[in-house]
C-alpha atoms as a PDB file:
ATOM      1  CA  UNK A   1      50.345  37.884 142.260  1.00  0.00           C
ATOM      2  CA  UNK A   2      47.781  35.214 142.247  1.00  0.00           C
ATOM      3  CA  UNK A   3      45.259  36.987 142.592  1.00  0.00           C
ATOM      4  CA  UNK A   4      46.382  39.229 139.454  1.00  0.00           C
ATOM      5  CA  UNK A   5      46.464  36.400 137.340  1.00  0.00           C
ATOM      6  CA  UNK A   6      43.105  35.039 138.085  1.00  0.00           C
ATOM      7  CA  UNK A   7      42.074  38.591 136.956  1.00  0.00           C
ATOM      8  CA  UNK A   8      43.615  38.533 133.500  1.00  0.00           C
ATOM      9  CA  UNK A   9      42.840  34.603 132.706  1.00  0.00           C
ATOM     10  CA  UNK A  10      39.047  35.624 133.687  1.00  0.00           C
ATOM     11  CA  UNK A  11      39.148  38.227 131.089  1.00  0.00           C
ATOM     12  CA  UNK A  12      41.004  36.358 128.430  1.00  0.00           C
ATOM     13  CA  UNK A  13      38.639  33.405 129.055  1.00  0.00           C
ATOM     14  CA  UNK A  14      35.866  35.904 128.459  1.00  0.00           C
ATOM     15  CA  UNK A  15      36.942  37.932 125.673  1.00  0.00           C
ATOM     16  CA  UNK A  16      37.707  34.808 124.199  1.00  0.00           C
ATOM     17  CA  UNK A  17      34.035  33.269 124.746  1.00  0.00           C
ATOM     18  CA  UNK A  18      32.562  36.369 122.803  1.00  0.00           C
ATOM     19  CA  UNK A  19      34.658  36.079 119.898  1.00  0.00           C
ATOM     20  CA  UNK A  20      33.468  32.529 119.254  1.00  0.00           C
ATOM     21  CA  UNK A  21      30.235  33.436 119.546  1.00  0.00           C
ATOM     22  CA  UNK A  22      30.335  35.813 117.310  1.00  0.00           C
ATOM     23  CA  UNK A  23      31.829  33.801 114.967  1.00  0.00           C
ATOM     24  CA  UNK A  24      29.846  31.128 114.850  1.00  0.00           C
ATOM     25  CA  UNK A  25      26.467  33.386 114.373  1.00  0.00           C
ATOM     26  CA  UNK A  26      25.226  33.366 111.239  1.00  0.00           C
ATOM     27  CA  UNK A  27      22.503  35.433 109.649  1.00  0.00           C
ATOM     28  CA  UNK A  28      19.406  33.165 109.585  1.00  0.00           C
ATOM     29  CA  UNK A  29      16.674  36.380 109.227  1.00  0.00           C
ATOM     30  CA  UNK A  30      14.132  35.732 106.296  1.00  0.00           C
ATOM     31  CA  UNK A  31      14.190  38.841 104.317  1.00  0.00           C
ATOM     32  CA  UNK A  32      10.078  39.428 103.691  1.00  0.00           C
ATOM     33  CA  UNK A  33       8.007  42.526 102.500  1.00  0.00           C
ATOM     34  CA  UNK A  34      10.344  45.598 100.909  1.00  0.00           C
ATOM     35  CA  UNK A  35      13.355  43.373 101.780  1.00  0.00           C
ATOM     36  CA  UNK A  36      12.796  40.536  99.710  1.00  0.00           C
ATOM     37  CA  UNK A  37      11.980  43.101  96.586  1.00  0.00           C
ATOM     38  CA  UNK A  38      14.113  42.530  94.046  1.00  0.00           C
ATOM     39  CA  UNK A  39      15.738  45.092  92.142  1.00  0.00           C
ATOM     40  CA  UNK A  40      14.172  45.831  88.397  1.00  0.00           C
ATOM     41  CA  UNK A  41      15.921  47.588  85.820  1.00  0.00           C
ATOM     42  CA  UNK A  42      14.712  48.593  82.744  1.00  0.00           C
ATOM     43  CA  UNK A  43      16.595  47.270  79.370  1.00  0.00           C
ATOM     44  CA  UNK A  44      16.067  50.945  77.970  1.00  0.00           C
ATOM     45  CA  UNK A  45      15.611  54.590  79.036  1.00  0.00           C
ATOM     46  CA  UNK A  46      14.368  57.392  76.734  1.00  0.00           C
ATOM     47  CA  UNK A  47      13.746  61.148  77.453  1.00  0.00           C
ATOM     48  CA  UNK A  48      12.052  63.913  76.094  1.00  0.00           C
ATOM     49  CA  UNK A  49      11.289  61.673  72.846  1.00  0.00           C
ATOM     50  CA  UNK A  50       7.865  62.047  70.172  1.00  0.00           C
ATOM     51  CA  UNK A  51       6.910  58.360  68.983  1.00  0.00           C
ATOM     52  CA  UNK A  52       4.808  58.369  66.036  1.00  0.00           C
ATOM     53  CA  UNK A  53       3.195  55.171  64.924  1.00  0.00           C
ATOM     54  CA  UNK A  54       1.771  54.850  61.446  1.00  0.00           C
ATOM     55  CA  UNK A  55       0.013  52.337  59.194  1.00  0.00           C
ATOM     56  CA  UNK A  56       0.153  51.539  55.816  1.00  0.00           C
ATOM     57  CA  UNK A  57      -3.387  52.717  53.777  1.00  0.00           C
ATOM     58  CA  UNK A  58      -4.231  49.442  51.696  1.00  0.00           C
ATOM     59  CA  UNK A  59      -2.008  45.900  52.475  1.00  0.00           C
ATOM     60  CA  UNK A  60       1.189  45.368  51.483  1.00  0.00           C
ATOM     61  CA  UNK A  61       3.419  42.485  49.765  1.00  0.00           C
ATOM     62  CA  UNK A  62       7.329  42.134  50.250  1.00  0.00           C
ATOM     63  CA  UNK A  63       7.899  44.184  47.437  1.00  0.00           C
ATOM     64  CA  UNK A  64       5.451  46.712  47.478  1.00  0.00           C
ATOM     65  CA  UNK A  65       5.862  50.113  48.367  1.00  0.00           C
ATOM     66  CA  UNK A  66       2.606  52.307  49.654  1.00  0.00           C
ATOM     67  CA  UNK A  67       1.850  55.303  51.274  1.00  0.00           C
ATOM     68  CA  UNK A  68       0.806  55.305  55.245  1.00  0.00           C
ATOM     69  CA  UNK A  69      -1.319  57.457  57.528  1.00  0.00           C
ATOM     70  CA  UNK A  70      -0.326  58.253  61.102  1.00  0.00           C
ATOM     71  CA  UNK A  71      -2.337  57.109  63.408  1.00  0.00           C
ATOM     72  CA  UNK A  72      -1.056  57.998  66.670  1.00  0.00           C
ATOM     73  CA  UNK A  73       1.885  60.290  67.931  1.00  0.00           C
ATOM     74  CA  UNK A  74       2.948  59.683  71.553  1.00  0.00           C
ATOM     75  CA  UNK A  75       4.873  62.545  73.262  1.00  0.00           C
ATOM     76  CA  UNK A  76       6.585  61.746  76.773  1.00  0.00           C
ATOM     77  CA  UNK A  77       9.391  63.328  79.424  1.00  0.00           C
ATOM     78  CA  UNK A  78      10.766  59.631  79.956  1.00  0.00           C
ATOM     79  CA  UNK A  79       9.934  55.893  78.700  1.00  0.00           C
ATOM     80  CA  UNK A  80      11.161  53.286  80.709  1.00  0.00           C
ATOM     81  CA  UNK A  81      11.458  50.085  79.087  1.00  0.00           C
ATOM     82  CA  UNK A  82      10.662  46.743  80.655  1.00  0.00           C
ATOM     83  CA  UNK A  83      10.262  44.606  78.221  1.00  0.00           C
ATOM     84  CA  UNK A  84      13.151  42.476  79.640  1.00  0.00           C
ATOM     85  CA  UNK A  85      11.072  40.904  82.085  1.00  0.00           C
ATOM     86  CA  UNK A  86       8.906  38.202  81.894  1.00  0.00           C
ATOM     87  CA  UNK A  87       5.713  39.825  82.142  1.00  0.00           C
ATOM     88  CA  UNK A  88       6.853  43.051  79.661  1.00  0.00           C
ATOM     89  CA  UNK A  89       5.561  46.824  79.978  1.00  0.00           C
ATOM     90  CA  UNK A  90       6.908  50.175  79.449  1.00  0.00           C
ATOM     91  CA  UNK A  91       6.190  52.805  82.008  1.00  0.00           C
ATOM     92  CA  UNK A  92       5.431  56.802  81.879  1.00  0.00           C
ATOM     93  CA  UNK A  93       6.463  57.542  85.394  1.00  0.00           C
ATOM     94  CA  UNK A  94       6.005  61.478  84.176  1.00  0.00           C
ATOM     95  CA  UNK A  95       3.040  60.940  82.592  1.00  0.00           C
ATOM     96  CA  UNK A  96       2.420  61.465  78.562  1.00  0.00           C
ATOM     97  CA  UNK A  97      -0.012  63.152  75.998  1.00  0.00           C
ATOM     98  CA  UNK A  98      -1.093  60.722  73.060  1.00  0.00           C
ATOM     99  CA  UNK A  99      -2.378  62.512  69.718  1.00  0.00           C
ATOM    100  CA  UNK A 100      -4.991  59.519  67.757  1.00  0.00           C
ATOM    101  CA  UNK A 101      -6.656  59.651  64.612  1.00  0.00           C
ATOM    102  CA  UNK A 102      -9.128  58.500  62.790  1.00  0.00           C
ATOM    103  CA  UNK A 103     -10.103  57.000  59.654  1.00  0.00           C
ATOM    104  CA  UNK A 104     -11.065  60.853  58.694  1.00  0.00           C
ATOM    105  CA  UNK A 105      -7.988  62.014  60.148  1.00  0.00           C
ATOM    106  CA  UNK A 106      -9.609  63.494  63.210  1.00  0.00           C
ATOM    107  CA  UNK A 107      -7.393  64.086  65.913  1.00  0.00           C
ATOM    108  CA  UNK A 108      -8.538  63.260  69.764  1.00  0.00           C
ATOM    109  CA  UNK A 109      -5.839  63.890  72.859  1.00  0.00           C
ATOM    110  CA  UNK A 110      -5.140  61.887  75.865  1.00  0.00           C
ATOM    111  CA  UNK A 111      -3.284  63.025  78.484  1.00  0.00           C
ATOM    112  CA  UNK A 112      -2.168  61.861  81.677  1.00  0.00           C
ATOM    113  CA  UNK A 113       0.655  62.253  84.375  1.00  0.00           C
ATOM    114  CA  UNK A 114       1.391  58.858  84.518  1.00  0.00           C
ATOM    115  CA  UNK A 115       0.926  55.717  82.279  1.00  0.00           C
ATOM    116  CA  UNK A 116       1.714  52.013  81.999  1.00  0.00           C
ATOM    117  CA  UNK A 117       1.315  50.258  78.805  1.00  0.00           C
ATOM    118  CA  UNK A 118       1.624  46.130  79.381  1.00  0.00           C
ATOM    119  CA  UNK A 119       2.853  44.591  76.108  1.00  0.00           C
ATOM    120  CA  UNK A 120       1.375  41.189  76.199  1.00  0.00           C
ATOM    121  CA  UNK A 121      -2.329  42.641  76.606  1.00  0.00           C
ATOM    122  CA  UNK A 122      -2.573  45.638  74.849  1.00  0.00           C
ATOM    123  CA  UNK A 123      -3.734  47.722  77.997  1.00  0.00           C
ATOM    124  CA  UNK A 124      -2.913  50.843  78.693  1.00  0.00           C
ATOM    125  CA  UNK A 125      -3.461  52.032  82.213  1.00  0.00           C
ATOM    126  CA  UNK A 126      -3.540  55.767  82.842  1.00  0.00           C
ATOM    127  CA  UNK A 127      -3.286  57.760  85.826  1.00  0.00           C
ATOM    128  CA  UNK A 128      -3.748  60.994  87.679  1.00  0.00           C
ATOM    129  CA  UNK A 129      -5.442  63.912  85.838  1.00  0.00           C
ATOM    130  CA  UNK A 130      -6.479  61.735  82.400  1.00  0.00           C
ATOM    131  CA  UNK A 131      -8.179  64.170  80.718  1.00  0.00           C
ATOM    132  CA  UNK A 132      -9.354  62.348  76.773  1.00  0.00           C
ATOM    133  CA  UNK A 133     -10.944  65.423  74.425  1.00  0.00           C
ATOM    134  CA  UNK A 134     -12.336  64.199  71.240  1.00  0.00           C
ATOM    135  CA  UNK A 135     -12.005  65.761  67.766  1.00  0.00           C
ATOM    136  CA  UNK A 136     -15.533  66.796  68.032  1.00  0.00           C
ATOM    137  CA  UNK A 137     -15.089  68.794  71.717  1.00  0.00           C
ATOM    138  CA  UNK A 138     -16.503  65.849  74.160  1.00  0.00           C
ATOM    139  CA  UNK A 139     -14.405  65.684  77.099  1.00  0.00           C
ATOM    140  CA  UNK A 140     -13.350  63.025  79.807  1.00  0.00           C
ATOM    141  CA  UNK A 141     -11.827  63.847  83.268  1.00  0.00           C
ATOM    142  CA  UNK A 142     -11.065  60.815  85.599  1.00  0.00           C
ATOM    143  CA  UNK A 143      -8.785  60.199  87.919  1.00  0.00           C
ATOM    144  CA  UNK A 144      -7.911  56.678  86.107  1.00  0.00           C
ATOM    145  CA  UNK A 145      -8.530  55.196  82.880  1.00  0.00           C
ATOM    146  CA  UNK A 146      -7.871  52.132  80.825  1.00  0.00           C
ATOM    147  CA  UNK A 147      -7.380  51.701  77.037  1.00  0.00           C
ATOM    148  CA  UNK A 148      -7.601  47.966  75.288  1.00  0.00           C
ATOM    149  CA  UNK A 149      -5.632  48.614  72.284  1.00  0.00           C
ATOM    150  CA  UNK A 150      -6.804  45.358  70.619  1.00  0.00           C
ATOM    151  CA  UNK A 151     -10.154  45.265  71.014  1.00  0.00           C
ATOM    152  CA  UNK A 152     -10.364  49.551  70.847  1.00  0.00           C
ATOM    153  CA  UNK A 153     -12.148  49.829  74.186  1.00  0.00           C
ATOM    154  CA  UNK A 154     -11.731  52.549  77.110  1.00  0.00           C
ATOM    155  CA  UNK A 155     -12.911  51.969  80.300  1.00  0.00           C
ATOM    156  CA  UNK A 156     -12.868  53.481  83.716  1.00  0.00           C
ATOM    157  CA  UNK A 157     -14.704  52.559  87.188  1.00  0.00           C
ATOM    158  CA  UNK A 158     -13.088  55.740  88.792  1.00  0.00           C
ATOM    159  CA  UNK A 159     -15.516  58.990  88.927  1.00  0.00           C
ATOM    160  CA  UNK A 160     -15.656  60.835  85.865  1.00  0.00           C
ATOM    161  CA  UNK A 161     -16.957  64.360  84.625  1.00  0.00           C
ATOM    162  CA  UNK A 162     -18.398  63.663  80.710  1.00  0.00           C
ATOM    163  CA  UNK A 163     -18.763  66.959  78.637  1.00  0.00           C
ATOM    164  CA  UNK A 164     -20.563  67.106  75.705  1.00  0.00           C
ATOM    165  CA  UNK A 165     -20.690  70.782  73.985  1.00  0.00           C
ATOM    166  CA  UNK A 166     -23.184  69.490  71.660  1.00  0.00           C
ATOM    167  CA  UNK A 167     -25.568  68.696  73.798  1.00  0.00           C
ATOM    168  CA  UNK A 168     -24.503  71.424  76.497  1.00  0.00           C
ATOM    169  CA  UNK A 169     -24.590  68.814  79.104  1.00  0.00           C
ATOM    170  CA  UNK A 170     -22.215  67.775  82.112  1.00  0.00           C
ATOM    171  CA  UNK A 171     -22.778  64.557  83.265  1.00  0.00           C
ATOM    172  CA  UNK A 172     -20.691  63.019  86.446  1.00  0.00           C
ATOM    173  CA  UNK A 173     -20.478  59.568  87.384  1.00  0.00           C
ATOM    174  CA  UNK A 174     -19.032  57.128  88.683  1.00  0.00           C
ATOM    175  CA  UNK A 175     -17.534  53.890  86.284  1.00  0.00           C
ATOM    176  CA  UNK A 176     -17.862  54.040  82.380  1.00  0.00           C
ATOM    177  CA  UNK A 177     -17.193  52.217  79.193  1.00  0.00           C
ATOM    178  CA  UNK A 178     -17.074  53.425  75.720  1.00  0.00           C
ATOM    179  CA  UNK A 179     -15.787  52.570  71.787  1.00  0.00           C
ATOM    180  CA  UNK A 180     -12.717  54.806  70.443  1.00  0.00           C
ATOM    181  CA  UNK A 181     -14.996  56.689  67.981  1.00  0.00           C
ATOM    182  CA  UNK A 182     -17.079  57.584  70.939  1.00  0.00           C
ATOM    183  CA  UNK A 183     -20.202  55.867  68.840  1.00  0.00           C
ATOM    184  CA  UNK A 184     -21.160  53.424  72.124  1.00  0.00           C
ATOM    185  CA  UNK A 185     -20.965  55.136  75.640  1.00  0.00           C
ATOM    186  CA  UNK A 186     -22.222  53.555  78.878  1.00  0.00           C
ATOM    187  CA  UNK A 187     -21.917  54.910  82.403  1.00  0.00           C
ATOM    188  CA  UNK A 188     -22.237  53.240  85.465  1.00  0.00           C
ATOM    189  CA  UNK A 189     -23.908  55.258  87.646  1.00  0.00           C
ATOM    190  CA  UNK A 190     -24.832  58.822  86.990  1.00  0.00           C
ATOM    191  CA  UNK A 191     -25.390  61.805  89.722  1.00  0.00           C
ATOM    192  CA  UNK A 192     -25.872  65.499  89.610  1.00  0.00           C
ATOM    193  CA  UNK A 193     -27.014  67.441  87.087  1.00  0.00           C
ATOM    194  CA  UNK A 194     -27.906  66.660  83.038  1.00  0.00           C
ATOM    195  CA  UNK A 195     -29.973  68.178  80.410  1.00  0.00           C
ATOM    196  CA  UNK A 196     -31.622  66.223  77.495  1.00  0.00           C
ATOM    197  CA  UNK A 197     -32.994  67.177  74.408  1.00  0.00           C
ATOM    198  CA  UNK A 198     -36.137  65.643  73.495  1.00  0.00           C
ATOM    199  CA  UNK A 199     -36.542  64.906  70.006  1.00  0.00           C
END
């Protein structure tokens, strides 16, 4: 019988051993990388939605009522809203087509399958097939481009195909920077093929 008991307090001893430890173990891992992420939510959702922004023709008092041109009409699957956070933006995650215009009333087109616009800058960043056609036929295909709403600026330093049907040129390149009204245009670096008129 001795020997029997021995068994069982040798078991209960150990049993007994591994519950404490496991107990008393407590989860000291540092969470780093993808762990640490925090979760982000946006404060607002909207889907299959037309935004059109407009502006009033000549300045206006508190009392004063006046007539207002569109200037832009923004057309997107889904908006996702962040301006929540501390550093605010609104994301395109399936991309968007922008309508602008002019002082003339001109209408250029932007679009793009995805699309960031940062609140506190005034940049838009756009991604994956932008393709930017102007009233007047020129066209832009990049891979990326950005847009600085304040100081009306686009710029890109991804490769880019530029074509102009007045000219009948098609210029690629790689890295660009130009005004909204397409009046200043500067590229980078240039390769492949261009015509020019002479004068």
């Amino acid at each position: 019988m001795k020997p029997l008991k021995k068994f069982f307090f040798k078991r209960f001893a150990t049993t007994f051993v591994v519950a404490i430890l496991f107990i008393g173990c407590k989860d000291n891992y540092k969470r780093v990388g993808e762990e640490a992420i925090r979760k982000v939510y946006p404060q607002g959702v909207a889907t299959n939605f037309t935004l059109t922004y407009t502006e009033a023709t000549k300045e206006m008092g508190t009392l004063d009522s006046a007539t207002t041109r569109v200037i832009a009409v923004l057309r997107s699957p889904i908006n996702e809203d962040y301006d929540n956070l501390s550093f605010k933006y609104k994301e395109f995650p399936e991309g968007l087509e922008l309508d602008f215009y002019d002082e003339k009333n001109q209408k250029s087109i932007i679009t793009a399958d995805y699309a960031i616009i940062y609140s506190q800058t005034n940049l838009i960043d756009l991604q994956g097939n932008v393709v930017l056609e102007a009233h007047d036929g020129k066209k832009l295909e990049t891979p990326q481009l950005y847009w600085d709403r304040k100081n009306k600026w686009i710029f890109t330093e991804a490769e880019f195909t530029y074509t102009n049907p007045e000219d009948g040129t098609v210029m690629d390149g790689e890295g660009m920077d130009f005004n909204r009204e397409f009046t200043f245009f500067s590229a980078h670096k240039t390769f492949g093929l261009m015509t020019i008129k002479e004068n």
